[in-house]
Each structure stands twice: as structure tokens, then as C-alpha cells.
C-alpha atoms as a PDB file:
ATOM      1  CA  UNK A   1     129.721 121.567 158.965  1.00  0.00           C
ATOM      2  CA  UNK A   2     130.781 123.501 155.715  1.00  0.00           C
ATOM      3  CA  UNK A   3     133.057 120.549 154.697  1.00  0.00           C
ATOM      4  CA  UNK A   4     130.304 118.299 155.169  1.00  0.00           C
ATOM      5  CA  UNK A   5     127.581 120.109 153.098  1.00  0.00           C
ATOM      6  CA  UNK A   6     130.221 120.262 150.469  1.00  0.00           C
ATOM      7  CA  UNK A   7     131.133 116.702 150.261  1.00  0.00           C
ATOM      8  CA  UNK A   8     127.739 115.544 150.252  1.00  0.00           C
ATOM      9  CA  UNK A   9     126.586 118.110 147.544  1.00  0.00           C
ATOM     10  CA  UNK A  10     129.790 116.641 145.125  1.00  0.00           C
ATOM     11  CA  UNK A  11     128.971 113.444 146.135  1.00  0.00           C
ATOM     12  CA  UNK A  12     125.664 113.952 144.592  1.00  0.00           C
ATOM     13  CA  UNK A  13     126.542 115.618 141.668  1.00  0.00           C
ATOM     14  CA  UNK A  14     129.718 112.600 141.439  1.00  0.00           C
ATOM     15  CA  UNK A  15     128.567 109.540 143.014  1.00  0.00           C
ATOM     16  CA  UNK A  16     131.891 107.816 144.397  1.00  0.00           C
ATOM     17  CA  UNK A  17     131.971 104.124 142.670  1.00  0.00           C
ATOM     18  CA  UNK A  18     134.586 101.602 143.040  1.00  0.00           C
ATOM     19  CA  UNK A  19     136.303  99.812 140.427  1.00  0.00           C
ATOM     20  CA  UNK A  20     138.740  96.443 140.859  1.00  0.00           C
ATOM     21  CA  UNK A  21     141.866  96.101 139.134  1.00  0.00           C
ATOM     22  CA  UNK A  22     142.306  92.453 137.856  1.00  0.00           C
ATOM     23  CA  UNK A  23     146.303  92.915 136.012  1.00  0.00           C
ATOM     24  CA  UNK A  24     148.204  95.304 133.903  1.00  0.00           C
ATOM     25  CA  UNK A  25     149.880  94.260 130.883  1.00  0.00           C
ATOM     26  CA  UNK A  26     152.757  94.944 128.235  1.00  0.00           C
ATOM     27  CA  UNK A  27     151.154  93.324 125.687  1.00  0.00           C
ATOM     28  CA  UNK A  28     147.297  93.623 124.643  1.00  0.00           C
ATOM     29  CA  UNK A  29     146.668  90.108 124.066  1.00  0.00           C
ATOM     30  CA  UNK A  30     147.974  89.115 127.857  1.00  0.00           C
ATOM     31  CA  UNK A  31     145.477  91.474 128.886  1.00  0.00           C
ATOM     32  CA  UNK A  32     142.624  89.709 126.588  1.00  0.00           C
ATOM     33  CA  UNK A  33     143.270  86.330 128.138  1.00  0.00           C
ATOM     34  CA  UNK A  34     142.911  87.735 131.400  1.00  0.00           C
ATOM     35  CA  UNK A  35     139.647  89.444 130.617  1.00  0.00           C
ATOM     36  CA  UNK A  36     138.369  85.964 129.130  1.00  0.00           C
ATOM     37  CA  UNK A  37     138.433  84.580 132.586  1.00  0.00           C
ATOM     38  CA  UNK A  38     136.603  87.335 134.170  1.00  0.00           C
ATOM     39  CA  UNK A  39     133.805  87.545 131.863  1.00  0.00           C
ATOM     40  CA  UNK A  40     133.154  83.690 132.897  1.00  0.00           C
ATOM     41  CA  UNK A  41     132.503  84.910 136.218  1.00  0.00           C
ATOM     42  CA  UNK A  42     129.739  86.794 134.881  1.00  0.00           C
ATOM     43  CA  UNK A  43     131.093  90.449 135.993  1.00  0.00           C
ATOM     44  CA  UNK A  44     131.416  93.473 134.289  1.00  0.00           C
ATOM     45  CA  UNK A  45     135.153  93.255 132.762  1.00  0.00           C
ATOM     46  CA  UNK A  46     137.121  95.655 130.666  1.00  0.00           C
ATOM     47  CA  UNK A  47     140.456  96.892 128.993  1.00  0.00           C
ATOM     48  CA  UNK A  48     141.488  99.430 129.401  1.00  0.00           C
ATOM     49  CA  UNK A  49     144.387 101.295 128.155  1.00  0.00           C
ATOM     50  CA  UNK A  50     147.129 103.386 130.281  1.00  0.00           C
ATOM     51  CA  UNK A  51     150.050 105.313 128.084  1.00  0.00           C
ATOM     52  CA  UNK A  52     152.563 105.991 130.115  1.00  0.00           C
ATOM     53  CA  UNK A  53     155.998 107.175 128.948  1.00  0.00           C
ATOM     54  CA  UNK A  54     155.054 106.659 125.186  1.00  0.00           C
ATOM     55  CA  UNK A  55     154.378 102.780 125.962  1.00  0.00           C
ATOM     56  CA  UNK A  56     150.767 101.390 125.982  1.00  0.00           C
ATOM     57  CA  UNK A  57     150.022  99.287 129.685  1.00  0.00           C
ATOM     58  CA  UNK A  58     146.745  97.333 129.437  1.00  0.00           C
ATOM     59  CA  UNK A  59     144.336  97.167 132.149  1.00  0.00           C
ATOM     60  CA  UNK A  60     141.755  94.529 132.800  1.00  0.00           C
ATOM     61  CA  UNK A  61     139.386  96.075 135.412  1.00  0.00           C
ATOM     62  CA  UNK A  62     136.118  95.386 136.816  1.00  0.00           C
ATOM     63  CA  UNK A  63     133.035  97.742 137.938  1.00  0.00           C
ATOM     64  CA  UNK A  64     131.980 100.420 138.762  1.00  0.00           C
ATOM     65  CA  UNK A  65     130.593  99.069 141.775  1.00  0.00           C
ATOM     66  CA  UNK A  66     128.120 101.709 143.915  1.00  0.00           C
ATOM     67  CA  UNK A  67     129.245 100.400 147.176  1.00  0.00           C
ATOM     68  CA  UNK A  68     132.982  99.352 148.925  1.00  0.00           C
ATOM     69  CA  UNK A  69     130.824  96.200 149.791  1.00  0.00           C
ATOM     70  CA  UNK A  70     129.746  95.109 146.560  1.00  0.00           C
ATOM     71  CA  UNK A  71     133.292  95.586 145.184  1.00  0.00           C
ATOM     72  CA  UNK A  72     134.639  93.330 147.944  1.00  0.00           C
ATOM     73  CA  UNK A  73     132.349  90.459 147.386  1.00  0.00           C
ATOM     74  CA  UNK A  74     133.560  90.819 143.169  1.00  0.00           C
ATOM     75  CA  UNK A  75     137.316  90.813 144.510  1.00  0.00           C
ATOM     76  CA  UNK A  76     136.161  87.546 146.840  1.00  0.00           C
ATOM     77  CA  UNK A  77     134.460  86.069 143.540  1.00  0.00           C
ATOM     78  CA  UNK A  78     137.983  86.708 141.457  1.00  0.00           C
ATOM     79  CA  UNK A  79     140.165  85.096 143.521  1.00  0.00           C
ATOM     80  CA  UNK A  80     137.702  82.569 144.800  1.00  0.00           C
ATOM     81  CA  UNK A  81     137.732  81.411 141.210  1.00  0.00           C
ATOM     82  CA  UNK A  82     140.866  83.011 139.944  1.00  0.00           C
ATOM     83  CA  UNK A  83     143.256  83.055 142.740  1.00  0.00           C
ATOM     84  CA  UNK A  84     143.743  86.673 141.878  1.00  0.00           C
ATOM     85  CA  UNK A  85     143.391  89.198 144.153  1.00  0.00           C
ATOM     86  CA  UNK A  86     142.536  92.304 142.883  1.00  0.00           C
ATOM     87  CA  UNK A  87     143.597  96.015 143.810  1.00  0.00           C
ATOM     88  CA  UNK A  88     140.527  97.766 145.269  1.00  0.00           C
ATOM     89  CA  UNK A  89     140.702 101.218 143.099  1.00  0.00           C
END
């Protein structure tokens, strides 16, 4: 019971949200072209950008979403339209 009361007092003070992962790029503009097509499907797309070992990955990701549901239906709208299937993050 004192695990639960805990989560559900963080979970207040953090809602949990879900994001999508569309692709991950080398190269910025990749990532921009990718992004392009999202935004056509109306959803809330970004880049975002990832250093890892001194080399720059960009990230084109969609959300938050407040629910697992509402992030699955985005993912079915991607690769409905995209034939991309996005990581669930």
C-alpha cells in the first residue's frame, strides 16, 4: 500500500506522457524532411537533438500524448500514411 500511495502522489506531481519516435538521423536536414511529412498529418512533430559520443543524432518525435491510447492511434496515423512505424517511448 506504501508503494502505491507513492506512485500515485509522483504521478501527480509528474504526470507520465508518452512520446513516439518517428527516426534518428546523422544529418539534420534528413531529420527535417522527415518532420515535413509528419506535420502534414497534422500532429505535434519535433527535432530534437541527442549528442552522443561528441556526434549530434537528430530525432524527429511526436507528443506528449496523456494516454498509451492516444499515442497508439498517432503511431496507427504515421504508418497508415507513412508506412513508418514508430517506437512507442
Amino acid at each position: 500500500m506504501k508503494y502505491l500511495t507513492l506512485y500515485l502522489f509522483i504521478s501527480i506531481i509528474f504526470p507520465i506522457t508518452y512520446l513516439l519516435q518517428v527516426s534518428a538521423w546523422s544529418n539534420k536536414s534528413d531529420a527535417e524532411i522527415d518532420l515535413k511529412k509528419v506535420d502534414k498529418l497534422n500532429l505535434n512533430a519535433y527535432i530534437e537533438e541527442y549528442n552522443i559520443n561528441k556526434k549530434s543524432i537528430w530525432r524527429v518525435r511526436v507528443g506528449d500524448f496523456p494516454t498509451i491510447d492516444a499515442a497508439n492511434t498517432a503511431s496507427n496515423v504515421i504508418f497508415n500514411n507513412l508506412e513508418i512505424k514508430p517506437w512507442l517511448l
